[in-house]
C-alpha atoms as a PDB file:
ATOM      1  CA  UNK A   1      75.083 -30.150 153.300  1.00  0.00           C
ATOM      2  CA  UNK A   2      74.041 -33.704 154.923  1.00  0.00           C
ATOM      3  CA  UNK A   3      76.424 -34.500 157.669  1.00  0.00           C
ATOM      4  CA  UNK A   4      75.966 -38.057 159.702  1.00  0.00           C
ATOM      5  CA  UNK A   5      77.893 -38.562 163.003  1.00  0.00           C
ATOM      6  CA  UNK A   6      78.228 -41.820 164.571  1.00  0.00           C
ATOM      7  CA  UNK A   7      74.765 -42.650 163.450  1.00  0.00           C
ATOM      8  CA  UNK A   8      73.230 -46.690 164.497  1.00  0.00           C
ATOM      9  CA  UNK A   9      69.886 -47.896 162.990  1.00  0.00           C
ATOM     10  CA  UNK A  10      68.132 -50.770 162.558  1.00  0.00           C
ATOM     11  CA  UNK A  11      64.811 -52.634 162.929  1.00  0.00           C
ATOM     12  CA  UNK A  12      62.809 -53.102 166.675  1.00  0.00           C
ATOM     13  CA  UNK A  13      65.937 -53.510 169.088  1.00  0.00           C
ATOM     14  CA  UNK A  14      68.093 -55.267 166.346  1.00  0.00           C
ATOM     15  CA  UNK A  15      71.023 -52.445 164.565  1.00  0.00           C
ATOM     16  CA  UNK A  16      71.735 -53.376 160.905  1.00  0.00           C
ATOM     17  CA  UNK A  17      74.288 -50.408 160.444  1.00  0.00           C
ATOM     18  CA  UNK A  18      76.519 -49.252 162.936  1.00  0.00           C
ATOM     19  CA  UNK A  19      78.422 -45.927 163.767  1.00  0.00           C
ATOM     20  CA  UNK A  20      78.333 -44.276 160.397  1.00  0.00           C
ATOM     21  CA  UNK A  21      79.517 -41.145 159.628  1.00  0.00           C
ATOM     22  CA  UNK A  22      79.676 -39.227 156.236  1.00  0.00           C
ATOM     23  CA  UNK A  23      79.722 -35.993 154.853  1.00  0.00           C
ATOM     24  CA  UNK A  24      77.995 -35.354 151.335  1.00  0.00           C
ATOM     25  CA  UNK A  25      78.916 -31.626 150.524  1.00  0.00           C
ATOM     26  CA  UNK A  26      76.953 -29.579 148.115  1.00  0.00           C
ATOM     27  CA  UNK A  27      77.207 -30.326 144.529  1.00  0.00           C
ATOM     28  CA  UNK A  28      78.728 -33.122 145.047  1.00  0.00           C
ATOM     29  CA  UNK A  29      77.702 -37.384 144.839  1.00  0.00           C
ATOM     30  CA  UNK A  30      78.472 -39.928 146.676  1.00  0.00           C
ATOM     31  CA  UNK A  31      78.305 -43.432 146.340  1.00  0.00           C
ATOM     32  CA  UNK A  32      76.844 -46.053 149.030  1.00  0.00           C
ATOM     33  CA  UNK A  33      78.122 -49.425 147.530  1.00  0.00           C
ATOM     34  CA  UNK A  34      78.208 -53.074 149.031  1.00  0.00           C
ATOM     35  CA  UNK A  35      76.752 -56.546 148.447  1.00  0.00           C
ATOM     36  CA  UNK A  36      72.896 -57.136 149.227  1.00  0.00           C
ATOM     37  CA  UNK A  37      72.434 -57.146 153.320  1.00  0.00           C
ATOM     38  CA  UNK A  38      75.743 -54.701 153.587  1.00  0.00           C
ATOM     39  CA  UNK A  39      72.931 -52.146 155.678  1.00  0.00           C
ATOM     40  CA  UNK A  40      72.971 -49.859 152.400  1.00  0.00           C
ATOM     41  CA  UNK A  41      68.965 -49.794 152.406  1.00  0.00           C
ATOM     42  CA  UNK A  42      68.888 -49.313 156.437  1.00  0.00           C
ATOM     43  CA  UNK A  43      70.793 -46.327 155.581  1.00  0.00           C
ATOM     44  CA  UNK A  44      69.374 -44.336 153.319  1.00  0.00           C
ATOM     45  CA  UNK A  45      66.107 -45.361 155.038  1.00  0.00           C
ATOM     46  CA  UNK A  46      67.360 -43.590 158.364  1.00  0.00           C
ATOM     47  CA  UNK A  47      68.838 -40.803 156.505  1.00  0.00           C
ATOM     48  CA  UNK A  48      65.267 -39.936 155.261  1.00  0.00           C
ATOM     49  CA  UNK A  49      63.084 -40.403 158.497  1.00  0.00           C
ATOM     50  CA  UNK A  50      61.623 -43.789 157.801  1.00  0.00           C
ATOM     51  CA  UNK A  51      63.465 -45.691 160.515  1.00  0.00           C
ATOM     52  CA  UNK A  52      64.353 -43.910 163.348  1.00  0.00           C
ATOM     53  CA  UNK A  53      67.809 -44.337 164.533  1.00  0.00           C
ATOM     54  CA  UNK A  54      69.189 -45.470 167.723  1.00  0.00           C
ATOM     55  CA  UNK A  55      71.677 -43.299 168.088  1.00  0.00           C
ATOM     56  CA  UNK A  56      74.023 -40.530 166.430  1.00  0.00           C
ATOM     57  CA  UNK A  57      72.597 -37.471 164.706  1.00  0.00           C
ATOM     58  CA  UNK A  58      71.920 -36.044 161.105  1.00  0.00           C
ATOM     59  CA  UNK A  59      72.058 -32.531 159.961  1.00  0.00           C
ATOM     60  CA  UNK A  60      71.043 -31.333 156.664  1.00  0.00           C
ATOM     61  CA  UNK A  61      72.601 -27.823 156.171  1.00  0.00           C
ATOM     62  CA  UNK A  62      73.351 -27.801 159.959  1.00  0.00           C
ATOM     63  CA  UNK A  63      69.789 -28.517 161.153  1.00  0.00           C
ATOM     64  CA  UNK A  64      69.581 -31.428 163.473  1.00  0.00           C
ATOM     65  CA  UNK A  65      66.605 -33.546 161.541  1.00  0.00           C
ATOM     66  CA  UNK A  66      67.883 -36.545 163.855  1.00  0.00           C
ATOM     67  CA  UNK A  67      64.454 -38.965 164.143  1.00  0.00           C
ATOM     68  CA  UNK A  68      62.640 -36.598 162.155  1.00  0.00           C
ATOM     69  CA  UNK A  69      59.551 -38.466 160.268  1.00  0.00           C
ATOM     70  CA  UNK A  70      59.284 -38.323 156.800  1.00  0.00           C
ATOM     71  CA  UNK A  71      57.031 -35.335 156.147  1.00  0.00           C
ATOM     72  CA  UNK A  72      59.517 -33.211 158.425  1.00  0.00           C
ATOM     73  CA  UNK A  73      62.568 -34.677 156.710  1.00  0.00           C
ATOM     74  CA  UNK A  74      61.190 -33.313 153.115  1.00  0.00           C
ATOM     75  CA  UNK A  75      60.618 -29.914 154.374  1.00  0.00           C
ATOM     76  CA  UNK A  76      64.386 -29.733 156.085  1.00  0.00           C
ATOM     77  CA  UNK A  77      65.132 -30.429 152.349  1.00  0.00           C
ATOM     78  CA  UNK A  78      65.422 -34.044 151.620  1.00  0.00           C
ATOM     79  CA  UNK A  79      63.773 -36.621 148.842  1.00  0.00           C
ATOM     80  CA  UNK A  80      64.343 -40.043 149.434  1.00  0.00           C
ATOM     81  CA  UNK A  81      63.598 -41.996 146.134  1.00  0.00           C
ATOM     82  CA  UNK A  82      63.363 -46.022 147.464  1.00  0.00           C
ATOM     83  CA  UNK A  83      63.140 -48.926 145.208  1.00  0.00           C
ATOM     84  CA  UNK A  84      59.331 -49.444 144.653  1.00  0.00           C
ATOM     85  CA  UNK A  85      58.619 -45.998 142.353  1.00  0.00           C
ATOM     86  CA  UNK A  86      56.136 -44.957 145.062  1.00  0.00           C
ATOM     87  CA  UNK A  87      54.222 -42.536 143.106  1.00  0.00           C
ATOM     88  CA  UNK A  88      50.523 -42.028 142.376  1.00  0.00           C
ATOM     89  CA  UNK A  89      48.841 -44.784 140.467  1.00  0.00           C
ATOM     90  CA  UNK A  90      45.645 -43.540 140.068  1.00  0.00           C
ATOM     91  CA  UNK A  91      46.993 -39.884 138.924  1.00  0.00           C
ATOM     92  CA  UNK A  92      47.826 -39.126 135.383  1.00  0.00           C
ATOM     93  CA  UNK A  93      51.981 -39.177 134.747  1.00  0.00           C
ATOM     94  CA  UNK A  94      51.660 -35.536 134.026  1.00  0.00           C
ATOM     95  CA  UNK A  95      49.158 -35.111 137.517  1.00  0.00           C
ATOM     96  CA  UNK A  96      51.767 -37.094 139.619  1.00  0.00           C
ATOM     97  CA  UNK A  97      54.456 -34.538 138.290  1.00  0.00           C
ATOM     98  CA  UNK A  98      52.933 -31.689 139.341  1.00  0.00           C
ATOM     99  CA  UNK A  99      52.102 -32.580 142.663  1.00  0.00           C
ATOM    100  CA  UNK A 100      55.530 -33.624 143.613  1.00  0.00           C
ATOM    101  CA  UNK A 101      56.493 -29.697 142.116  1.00  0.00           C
ATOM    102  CA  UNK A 102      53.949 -27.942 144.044  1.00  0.00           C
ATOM    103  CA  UNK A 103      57.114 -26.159 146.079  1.00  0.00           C
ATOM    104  CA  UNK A 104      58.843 -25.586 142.686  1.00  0.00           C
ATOM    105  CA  UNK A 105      57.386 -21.788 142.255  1.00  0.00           C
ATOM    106  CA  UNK A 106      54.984 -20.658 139.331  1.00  0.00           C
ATOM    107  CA  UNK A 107      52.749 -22.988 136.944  1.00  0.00           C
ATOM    108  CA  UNK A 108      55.002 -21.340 134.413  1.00  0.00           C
ATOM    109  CA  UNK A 109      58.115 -22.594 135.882  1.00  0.00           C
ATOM    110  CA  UNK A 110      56.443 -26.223 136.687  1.00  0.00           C
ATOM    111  CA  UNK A 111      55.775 -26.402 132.484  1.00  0.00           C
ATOM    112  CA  UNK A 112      59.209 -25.162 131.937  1.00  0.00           C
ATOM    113  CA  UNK A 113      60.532 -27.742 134.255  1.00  0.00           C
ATOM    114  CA  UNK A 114      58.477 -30.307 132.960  1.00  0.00           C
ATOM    115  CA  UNK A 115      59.430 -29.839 129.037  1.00  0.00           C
ATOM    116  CA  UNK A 116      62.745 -30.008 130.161  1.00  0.00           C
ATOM    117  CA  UNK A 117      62.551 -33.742 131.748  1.00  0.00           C
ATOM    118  CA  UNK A 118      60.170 -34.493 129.035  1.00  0.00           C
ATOM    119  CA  UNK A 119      63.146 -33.441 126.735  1.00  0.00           C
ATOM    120  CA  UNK A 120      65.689 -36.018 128.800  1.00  0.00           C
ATOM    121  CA  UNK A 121      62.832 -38.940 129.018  1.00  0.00           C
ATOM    122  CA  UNK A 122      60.474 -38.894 126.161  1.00  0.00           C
ATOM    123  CA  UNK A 123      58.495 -42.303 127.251  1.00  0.00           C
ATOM    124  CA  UNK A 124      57.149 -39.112 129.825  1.00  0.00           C
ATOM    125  CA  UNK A 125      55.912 -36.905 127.800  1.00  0.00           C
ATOM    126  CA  UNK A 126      54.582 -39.700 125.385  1.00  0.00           C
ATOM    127  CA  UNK A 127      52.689 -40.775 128.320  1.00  0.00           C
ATOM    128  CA  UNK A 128      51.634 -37.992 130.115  1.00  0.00           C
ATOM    129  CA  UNK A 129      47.999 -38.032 130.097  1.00  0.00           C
ATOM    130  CA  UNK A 130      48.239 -41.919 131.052  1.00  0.00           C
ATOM    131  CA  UNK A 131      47.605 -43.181 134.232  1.00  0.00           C
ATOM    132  CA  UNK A 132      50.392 -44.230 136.418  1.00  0.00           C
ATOM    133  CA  UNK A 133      49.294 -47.386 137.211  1.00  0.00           C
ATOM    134  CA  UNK A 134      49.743 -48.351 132.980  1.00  0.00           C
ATOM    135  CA  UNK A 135      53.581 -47.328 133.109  1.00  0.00           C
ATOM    136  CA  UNK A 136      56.295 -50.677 133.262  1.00  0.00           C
ATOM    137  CA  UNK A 137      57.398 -50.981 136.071  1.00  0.00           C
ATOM    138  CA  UNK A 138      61.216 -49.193 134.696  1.00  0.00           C
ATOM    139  CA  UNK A 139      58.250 -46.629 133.513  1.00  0.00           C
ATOM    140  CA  UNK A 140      57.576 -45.671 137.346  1.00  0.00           C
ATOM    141  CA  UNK A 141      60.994 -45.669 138.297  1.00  0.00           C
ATOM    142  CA  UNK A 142      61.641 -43.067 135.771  1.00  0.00           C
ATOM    143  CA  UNK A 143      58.832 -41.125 137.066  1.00  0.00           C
ATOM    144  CA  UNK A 144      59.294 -41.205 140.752  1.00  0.00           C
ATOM    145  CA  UNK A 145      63.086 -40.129 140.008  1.00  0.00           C
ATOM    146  CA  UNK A 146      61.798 -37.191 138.199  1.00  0.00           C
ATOM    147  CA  UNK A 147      58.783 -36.827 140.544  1.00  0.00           C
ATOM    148  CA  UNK A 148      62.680 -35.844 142.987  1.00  0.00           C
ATOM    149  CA  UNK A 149      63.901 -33.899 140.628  1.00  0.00           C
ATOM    150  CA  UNK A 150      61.195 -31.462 140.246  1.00  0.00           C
ATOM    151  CA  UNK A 151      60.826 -31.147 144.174  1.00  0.00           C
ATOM    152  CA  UNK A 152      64.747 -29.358 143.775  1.00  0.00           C
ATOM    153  CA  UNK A 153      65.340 -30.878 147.098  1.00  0.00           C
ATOM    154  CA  UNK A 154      68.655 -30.119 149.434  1.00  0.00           C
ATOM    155  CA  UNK A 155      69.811 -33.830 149.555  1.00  0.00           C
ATOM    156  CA  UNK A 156      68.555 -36.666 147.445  1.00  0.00           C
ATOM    157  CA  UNK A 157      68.805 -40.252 148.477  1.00  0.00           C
ATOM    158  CA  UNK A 158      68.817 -42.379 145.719  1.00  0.00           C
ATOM    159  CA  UNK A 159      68.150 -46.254 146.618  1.00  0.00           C
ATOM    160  CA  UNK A 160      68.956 -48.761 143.489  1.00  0.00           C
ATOM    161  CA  UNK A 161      67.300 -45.638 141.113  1.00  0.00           C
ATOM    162  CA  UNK A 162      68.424 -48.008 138.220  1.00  0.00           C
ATOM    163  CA  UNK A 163      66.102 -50.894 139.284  1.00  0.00           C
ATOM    164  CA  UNK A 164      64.029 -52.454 136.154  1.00  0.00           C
ATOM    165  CA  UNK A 165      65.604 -49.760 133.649  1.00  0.00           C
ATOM    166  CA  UNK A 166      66.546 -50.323 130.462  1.00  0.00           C
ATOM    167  CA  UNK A 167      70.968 -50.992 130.257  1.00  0.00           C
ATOM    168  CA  UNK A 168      70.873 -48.271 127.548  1.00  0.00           C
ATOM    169  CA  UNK A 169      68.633 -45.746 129.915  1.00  0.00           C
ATOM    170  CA  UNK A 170      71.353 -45.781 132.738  1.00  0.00           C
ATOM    171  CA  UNK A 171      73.853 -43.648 132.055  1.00  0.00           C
ATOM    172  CA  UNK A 172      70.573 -40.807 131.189  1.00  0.00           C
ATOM    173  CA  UNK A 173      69.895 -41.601 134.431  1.00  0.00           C
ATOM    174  CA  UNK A 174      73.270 -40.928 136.339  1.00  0.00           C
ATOM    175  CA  UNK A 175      73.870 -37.866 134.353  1.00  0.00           C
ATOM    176  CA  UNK A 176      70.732 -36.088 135.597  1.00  0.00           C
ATOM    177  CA  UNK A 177      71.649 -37.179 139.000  1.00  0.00           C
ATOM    178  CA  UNK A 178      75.076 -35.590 137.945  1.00  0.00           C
ATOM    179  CA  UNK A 179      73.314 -32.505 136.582  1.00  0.00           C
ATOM    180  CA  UNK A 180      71.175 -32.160 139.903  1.00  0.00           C
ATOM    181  CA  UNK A 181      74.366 -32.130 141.440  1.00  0.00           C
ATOM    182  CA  UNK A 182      76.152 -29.348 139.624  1.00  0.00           C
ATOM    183  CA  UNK A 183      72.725 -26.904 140.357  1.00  0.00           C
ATOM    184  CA  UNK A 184      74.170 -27.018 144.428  1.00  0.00           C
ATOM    185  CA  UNK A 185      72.393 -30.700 145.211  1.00  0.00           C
ATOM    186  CA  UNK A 186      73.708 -33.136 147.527  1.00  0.00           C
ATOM    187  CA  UNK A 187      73.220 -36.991 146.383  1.00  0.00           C
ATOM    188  CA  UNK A 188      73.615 -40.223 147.882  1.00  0.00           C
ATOM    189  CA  UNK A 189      73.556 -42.588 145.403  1.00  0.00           C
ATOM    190  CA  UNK A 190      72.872 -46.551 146.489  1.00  0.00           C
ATOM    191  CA  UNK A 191      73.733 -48.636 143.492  1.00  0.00           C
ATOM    192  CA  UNK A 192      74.707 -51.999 142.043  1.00  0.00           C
ATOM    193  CA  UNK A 193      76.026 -50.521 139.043  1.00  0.00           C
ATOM    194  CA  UNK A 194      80.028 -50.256 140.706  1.00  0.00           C
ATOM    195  CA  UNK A 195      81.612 -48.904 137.766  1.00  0.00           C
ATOM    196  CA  UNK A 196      79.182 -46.816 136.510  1.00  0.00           C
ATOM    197  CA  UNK A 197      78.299 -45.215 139.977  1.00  0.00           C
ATOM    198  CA  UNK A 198      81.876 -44.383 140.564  1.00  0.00           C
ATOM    199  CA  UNK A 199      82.672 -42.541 137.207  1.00  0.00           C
ATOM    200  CA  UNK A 200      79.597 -40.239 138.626  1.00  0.00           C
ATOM    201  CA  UNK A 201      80.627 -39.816 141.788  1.00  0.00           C
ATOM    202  CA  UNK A 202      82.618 -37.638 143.792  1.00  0.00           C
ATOM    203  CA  UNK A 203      83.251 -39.778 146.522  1.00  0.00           C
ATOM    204  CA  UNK A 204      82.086 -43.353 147.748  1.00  0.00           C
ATOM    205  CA  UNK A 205      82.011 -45.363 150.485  1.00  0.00           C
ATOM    206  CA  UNK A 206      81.215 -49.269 150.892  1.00  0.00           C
ATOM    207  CA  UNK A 207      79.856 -51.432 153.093  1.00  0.00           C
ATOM    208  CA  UNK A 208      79.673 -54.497 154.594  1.00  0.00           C
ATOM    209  CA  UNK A 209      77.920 -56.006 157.460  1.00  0.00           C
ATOM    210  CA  UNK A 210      76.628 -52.880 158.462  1.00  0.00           C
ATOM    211  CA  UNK A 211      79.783 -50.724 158.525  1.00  0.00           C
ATOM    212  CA  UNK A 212      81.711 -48.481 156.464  1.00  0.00           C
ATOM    213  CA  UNK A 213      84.876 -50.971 155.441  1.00  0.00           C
ATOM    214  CA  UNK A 214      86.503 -48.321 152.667  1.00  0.00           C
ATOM    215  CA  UNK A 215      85.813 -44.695 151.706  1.00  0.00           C
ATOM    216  CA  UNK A 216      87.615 -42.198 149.546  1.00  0.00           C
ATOM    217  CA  UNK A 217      87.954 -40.514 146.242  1.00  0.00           C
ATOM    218  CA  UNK A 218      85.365 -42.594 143.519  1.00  0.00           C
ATOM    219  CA  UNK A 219      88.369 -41.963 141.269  1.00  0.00           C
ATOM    220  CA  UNK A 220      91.219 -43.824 143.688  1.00  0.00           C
ATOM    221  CA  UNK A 221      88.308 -46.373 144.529  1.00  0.00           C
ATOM    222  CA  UNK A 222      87.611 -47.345 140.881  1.00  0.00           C
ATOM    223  CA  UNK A 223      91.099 -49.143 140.612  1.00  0.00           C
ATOM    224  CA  UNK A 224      90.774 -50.540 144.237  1.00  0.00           C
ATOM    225  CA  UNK A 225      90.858 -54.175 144.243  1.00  0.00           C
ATOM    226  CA  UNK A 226      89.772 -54.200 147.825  1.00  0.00           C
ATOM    227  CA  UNK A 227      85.896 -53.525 146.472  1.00  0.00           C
ATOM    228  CA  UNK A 228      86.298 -56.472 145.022  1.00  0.00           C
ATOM    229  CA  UNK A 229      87.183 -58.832 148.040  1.00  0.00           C
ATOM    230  CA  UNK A 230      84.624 -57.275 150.261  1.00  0.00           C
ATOM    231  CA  UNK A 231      81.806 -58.098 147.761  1.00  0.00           C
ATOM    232  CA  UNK A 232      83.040 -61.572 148.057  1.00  0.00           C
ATOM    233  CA  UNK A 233      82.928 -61.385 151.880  1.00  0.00           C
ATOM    234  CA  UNK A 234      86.871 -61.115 152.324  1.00  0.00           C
END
């Protein structure tokens, strides 16, 4: 589904990541992990059209979507969700929902849709007719994770989604990333949470200083005690 090759990116002539390639196949998550400034950000960022890269390509179901802006990114089939909720403040919860499903089909299959992540986080449904501007800020991250959901993109690019959430709300959170998976979804999941993100994931890869150090099975990686010494800059 999302296929990288040799891709570089970075800020004005300066390249914060460095050939990376991956393959995230349908229905399937991996994990991008690595200590703050490892490039993890740059990534995903690149990935979904925000930074253009310097060179290698990306495909999303064999499309070529390399240096694509955002706008063209999403209709090739990808959601980037960034730290920073980015939803609508001045739109009701309920309003902000429906205009990120405004591909998803019928009204009827919006409301359907909606009742059933209303089901999975109640503080949304509680809150529907509030502005989004009134939610905590763990509030909005919920939102602009489901705000992805509903879009039923091709690839999602998750970027710290468990920023400001409540510990207990976490594993919710990972298991409807888990679930979006299983309907044919391809995620990338950026996360501090090491153990957690790994018992989720299919595969993972980590970073440091821009490139891919170690990648493999999330299930051989869990017990790897190399993660460990490339946090600490070994």
């Amino acid at each position: 589904m999302l296929s990288v090759e040799a891709l570089t990116a970075g800020y004005g002539r300066i390249p914060v990541v460095s050939d990376i390639s991956m393959e995230v196949e349908a229905g399937r998550i991996t994990a991008v992990l690595g200590a703050n400034g490892a490039g993890k950000t740059t990534l995903v960022k690149a990935l979904g059209g925000l930074i253009r890269p310097m060179a290698g390509r990306v495909l999303i179901a064999g499309r070529d979507i390399t240096g694509a802006d955002p706008s063209t990114a999403t209709r090739a089939g990808v959601r980037l969700l960034l730290d920073g909720h980015r939803v609508f403040p001045d739109l009701s919860v309920h309003d902000n929902l429906k205009i990120a499903a405004i591909t998803t089909g019928s009204r009827r299959e919006f409301e359907l849709l909606c009742d059933e992540y209303f089901e999975v986080f109640p503080i949304l449904k509680q809150k529907r007719k509030d502005y989004a501007r009134t939610l905590s800020g763990g509030q909005q991250q919920i939102l602009a994770l489901t705000q992805a959901l509903l879009c039923q993109p091709k690839v999602l690019l998750c970027d710290e989604p468990s920023i400001g959430i409540a510990q207990a709300l976490i594993p919710t959170i990972l298991k409807e990333l888990r679930n979006f998976a299983s309907r044919g979804g391809a995620v990338v999941l950026v996360e501090q949470q090491i153990q957690m993100s790994l018992k989720v994931s299919d595969t993972a890869l980590v970073m440091d200083r821009g490139s891919i150090r170690l990648s493999g099975l999330a299930s051989d990686l869990m017990s790897d005690d190399r993660i460990r010494k490339i946090y600490m800059g070994n």
